[in-house]
N, C-alpha and C. Protein backbone atom coordinates (compact mmCIF):
# COMPACT_ATOMS: atom_id res chain seq x y z
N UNK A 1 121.03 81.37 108.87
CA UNK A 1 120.08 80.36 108.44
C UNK A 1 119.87 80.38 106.94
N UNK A 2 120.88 80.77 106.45
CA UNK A 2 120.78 80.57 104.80
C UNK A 2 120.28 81.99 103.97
N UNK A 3 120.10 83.11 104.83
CA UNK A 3 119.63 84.49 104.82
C UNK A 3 120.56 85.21 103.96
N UNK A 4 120.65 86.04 103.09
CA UNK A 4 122.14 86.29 102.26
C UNK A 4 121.36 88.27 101.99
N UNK A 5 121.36 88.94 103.59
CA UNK A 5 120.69 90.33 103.31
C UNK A 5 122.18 91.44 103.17
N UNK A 6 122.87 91.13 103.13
CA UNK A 6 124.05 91.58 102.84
C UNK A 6 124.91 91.75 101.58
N UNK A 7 125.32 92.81 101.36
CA UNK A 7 126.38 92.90 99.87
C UNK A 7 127.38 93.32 100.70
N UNK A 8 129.09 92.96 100.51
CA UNK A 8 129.98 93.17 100.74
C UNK A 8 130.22 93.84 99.37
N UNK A 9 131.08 94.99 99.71
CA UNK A 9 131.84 95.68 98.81
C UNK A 9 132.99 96.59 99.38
N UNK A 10 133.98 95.21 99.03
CA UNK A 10 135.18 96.26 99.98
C UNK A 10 135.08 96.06 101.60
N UNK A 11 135.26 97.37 102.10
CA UNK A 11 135.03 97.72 103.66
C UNK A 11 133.63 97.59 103.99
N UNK A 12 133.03 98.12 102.85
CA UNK A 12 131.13 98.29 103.27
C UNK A 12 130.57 96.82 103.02
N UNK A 13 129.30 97.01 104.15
CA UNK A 13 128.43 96.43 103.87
C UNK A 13 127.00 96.73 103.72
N UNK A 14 126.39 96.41 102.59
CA UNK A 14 125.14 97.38 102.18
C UNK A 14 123.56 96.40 102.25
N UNK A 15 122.99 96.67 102.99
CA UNK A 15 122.02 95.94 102.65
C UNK A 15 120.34 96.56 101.81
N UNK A 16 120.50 95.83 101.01
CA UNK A 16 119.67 96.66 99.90
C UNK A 16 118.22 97.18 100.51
N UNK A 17 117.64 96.10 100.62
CA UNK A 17 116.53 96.71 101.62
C UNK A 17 116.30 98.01 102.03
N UNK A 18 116.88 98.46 102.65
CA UNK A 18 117.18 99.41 103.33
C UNK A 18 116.86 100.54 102.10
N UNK A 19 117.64 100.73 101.31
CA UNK A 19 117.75 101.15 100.41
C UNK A 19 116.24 101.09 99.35
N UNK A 20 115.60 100.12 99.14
CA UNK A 20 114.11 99.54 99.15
C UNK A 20 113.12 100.53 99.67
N UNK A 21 113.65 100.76 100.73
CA UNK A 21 112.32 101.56 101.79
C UNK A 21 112.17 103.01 101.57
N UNK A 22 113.60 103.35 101.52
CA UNK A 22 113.65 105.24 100.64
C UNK A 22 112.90 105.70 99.52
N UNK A 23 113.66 104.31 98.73
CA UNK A 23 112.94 104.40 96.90
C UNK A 23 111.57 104.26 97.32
N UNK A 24 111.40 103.32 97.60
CA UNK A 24 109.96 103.12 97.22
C UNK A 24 108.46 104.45 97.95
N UNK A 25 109.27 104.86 99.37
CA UNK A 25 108.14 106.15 99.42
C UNK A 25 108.58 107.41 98.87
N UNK A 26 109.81 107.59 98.15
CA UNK A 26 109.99 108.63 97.14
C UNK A 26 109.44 107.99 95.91
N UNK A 27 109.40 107.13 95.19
CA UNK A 27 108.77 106.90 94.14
C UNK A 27 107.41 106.97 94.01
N UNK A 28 106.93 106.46 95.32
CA UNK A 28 105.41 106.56 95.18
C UNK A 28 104.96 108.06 95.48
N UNK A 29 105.60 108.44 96.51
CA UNK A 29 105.48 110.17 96.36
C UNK A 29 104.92 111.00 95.24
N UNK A 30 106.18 110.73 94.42
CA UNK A 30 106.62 111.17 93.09
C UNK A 30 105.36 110.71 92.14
N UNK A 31 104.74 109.33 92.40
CA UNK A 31 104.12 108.97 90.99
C UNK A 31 102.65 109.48 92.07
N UNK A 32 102.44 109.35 92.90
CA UNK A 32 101.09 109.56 93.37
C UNK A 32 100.86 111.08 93.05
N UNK A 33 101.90 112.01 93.72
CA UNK A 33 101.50 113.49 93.75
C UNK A 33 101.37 113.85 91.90
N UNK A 34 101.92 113.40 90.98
CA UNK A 34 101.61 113.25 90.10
C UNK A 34 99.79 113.45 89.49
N UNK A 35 99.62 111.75 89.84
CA UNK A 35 97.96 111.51 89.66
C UNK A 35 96.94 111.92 90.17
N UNK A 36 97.21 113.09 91.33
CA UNK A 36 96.26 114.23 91.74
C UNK A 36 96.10 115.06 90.76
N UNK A 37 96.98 115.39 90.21
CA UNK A 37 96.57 116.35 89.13
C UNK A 37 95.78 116.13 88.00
N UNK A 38 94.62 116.86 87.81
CA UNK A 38 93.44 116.41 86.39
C UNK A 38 94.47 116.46 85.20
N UNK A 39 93.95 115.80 84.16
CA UNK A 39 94.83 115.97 82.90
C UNK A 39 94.13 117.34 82.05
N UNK A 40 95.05 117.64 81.49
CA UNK A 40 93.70 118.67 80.68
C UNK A 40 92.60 118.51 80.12
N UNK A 41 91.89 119.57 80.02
CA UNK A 41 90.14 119.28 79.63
C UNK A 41 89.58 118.11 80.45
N UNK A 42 89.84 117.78 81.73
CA UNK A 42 89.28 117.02 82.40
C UNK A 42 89.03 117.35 83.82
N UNK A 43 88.11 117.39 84.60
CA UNK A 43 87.95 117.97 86.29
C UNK A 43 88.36 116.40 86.95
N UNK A 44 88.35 115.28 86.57
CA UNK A 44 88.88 114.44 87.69
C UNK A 44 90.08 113.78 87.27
N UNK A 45 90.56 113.64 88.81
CA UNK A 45 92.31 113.30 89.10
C UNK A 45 92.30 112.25 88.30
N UNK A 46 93.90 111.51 87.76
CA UNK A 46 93.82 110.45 87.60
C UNK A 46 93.81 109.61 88.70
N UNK A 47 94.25 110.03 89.83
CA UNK A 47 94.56 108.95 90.91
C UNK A 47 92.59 108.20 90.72
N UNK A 48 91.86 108.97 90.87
CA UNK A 48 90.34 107.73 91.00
C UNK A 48 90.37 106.89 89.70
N UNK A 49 91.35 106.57 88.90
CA UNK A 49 91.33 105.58 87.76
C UNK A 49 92.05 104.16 88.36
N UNK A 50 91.73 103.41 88.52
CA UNK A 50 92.04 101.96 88.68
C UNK A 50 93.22 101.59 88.53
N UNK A 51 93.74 102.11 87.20
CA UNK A 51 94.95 101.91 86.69
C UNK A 51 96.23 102.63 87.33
N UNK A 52 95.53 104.03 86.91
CA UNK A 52 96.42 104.60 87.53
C UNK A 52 96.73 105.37 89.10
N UNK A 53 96.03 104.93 89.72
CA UNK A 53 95.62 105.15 91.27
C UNK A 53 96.24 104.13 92.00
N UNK A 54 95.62 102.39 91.76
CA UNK A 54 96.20 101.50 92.80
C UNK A 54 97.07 100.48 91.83
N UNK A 55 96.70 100.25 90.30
CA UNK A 55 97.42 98.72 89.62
C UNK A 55 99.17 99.71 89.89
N UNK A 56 99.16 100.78 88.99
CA UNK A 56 100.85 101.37 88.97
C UNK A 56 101.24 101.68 90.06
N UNK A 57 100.41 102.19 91.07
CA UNK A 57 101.42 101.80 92.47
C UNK A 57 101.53 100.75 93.17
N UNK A 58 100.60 98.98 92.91
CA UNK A 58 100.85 98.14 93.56
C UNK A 58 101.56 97.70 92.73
N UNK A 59 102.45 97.60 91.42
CA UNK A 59 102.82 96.97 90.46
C UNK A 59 104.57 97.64 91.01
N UNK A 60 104.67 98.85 90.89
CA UNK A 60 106.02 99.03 91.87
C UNK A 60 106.09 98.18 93.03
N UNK A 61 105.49 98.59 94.11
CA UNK A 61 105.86 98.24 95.28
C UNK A 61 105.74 96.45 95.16
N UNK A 62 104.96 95.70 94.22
CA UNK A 62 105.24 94.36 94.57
C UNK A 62 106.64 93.92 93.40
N UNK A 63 107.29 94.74 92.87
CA UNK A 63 108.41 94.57 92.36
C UNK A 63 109.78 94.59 93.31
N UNK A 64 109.51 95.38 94.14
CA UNK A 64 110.55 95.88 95.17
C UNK A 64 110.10 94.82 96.28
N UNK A 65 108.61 93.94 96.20
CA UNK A 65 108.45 93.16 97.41
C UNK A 65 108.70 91.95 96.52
N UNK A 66 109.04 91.76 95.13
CA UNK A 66 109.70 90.11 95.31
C UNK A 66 111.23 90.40 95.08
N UNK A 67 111.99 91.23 95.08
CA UNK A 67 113.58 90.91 95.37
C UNK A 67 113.83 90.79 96.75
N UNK A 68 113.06 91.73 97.69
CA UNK A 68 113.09 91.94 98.98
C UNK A 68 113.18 90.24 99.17
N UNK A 69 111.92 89.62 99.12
CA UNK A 69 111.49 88.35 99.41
C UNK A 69 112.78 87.31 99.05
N UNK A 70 113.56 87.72 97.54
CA UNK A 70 114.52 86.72 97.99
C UNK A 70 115.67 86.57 98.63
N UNK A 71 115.52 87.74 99.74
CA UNK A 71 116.62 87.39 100.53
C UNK A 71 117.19 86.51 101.22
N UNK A 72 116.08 86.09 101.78
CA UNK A 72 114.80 86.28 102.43
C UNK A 72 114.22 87.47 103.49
N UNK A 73 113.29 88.02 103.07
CA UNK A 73 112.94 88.87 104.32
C UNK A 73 111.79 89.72 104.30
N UNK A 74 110.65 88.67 105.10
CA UNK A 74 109.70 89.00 105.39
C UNK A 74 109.18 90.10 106.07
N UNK A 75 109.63 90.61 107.37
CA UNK A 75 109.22 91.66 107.94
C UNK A 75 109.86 92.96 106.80
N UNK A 76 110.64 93.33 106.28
CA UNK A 76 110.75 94.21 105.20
C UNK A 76 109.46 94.54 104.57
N UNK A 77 109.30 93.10 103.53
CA UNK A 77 108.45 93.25 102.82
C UNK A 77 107.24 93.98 102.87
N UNK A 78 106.56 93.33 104.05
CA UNK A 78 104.90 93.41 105.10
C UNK A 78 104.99 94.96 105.37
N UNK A 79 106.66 95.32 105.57
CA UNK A 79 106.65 97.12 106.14
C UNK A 79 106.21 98.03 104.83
N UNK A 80 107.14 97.49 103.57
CA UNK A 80 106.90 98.38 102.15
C UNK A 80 105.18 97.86 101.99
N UNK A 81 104.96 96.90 101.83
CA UNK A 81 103.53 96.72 101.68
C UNK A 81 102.06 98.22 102.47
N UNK A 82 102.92 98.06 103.75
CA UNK A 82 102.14 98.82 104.62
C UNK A 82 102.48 100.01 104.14
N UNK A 83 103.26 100.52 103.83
CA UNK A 83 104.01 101.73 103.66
C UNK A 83 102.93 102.26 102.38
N UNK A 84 103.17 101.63 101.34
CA UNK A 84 102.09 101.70 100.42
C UNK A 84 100.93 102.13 100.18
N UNK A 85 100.67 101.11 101.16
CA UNK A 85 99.21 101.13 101.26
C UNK A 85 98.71 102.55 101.86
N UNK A 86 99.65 102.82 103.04
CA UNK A 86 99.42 104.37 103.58
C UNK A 86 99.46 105.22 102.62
N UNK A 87 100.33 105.04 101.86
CA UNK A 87 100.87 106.79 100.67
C UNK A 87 99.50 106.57 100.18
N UNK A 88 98.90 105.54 99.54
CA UNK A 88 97.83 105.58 98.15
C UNK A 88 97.00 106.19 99.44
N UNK A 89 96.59 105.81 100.89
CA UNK A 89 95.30 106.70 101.32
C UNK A 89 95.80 107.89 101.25
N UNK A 90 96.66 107.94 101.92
CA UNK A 90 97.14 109.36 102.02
C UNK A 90 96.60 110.44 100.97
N UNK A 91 97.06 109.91 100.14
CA UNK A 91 97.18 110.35 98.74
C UNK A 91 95.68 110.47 98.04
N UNK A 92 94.81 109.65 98.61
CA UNK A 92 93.18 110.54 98.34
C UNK A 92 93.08 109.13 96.70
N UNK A 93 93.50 107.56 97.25
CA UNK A 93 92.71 106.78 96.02
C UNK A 93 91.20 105.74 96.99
N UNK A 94 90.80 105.65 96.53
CA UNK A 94 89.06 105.72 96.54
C UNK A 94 89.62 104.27 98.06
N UNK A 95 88.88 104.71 98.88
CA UNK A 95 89.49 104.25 99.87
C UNK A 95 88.12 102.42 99.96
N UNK A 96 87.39 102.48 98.51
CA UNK A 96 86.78 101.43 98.35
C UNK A 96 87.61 99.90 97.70
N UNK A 97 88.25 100.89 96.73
CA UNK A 97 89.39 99.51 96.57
C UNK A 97 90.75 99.91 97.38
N UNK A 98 91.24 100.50 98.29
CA UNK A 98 91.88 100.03 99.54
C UNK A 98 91.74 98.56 100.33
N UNK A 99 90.20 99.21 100.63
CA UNK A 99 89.49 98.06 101.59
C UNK A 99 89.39 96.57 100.64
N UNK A 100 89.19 96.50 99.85
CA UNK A 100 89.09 95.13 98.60
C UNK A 100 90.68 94.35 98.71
N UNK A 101 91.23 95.55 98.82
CA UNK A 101 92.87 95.24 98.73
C UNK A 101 93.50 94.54 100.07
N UNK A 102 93.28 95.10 100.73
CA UNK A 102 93.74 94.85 102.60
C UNK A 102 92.95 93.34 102.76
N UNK A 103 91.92 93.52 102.17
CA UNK A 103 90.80 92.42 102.66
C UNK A 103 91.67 90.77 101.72
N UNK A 104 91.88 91.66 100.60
CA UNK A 104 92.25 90.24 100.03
C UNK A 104 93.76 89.48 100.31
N UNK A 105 94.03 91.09 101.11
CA UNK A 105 95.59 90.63 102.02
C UNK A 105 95.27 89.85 103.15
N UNK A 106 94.84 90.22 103.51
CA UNK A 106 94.20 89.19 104.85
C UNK A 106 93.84 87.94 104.46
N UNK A 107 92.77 87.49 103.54
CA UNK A 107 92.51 86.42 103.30
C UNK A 107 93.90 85.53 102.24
N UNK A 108 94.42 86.36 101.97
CA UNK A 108 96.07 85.47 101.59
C UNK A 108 96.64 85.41 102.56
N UNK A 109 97.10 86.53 103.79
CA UNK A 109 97.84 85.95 105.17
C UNK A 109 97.35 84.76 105.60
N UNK A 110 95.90 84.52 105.81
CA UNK A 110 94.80 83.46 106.82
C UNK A 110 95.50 82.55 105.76
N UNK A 111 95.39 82.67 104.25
CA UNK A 111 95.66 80.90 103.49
C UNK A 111 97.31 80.64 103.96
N UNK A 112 98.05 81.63 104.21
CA UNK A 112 99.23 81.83 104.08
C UNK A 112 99.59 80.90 105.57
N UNK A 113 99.10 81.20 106.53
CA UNK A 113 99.28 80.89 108.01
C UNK A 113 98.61 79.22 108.17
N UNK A 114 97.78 79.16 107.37
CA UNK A 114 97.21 78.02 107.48
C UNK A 114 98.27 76.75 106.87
N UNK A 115 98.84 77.27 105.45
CA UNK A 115 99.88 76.58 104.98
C UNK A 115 100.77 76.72 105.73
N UNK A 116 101.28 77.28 106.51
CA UNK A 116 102.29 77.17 107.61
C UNK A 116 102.41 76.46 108.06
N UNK A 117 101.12 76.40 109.34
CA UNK A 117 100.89 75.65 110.28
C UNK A 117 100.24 74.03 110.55
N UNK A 118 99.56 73.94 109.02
CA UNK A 118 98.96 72.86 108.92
C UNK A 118 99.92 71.27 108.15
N UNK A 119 100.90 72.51 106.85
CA UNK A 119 101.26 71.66 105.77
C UNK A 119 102.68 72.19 105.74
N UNK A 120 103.27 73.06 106.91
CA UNK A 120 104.70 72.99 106.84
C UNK A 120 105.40 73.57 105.54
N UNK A 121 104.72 74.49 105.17
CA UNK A 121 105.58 74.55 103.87
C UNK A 121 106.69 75.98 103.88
N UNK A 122 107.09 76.17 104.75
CA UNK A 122 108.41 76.69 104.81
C UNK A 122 109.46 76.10 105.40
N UNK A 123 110.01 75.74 104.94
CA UNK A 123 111.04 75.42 105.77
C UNK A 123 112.64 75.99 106.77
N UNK A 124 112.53 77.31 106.64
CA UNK A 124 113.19 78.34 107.11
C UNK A 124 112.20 79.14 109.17
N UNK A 125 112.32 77.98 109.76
CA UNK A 125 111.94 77.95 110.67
C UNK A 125 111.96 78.95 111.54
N UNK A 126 112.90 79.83 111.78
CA UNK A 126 113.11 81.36 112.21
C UNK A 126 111.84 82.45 111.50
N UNK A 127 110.91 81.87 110.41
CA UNK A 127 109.79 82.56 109.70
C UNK A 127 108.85 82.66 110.52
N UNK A 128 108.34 81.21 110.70
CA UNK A 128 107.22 80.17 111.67
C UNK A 128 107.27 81.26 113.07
N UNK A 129 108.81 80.86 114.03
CA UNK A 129 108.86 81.61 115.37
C UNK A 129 108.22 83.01 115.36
């Protein structure tokens, strides 16, 4: 249906994605276990800083969620999203802007579903099903 999740190279075929889902919970791993640690002369983590707690780890993972996207491929995406979102609790960031975050995901799914269903605006119909 016009879907292009495939690289041929040669004999192989690689689909990046895939590849997407490793990086991205080793990277966040990597940058979260990081921002537990206080900086010097300081008793709190960076992870409770705004910046560096949820903007630099949603700023990766929505980099890796718009190439994903032009595959097309939604259920990917929604998984790294989730995936995310788990490491940062995991990971001890203020589980007040979590909830701000999820919430404002939701209310973009609801606008998201509504444009779907009301005003048709995808046209890749295998999305819709």
């Amino acid at each position: 249906n016009g879907a292009s999740r495939w690289f041929v190279c040669g004999p192989f075929r690689v689909q990046p994605s895939e590849f997407a889902k490793y990086v991205l919970v080793l990277v966040l791993a990597f940058w979260l276990e990081r921002m537990q640690r206080p900086p010097k002369g300081r008793s709190q983590p960076m992870i409770q800083q705004w910046w560096w707690g949820v903007f630099a780890p949603l700023t990766i993972t929505c980099v890796l969620a718009v190439l994903i996207l032009r595959e097309p491929d939604l259920g990917t995406t929604l998984l790294l999203a989730m995936v995310a979102l788990l490491l940062m609790w995991v990971a001890g960031v203020p589980t007040g802007w979590l909830t701000a975050i999820v919430g404002a995901g939701g209310a973009g799914i609801t606008a998201g579903l509504v444009a779907i269903f009301k005003f048709g605006m995808f046209h890749q119909h295998y999305q819709v099903q």
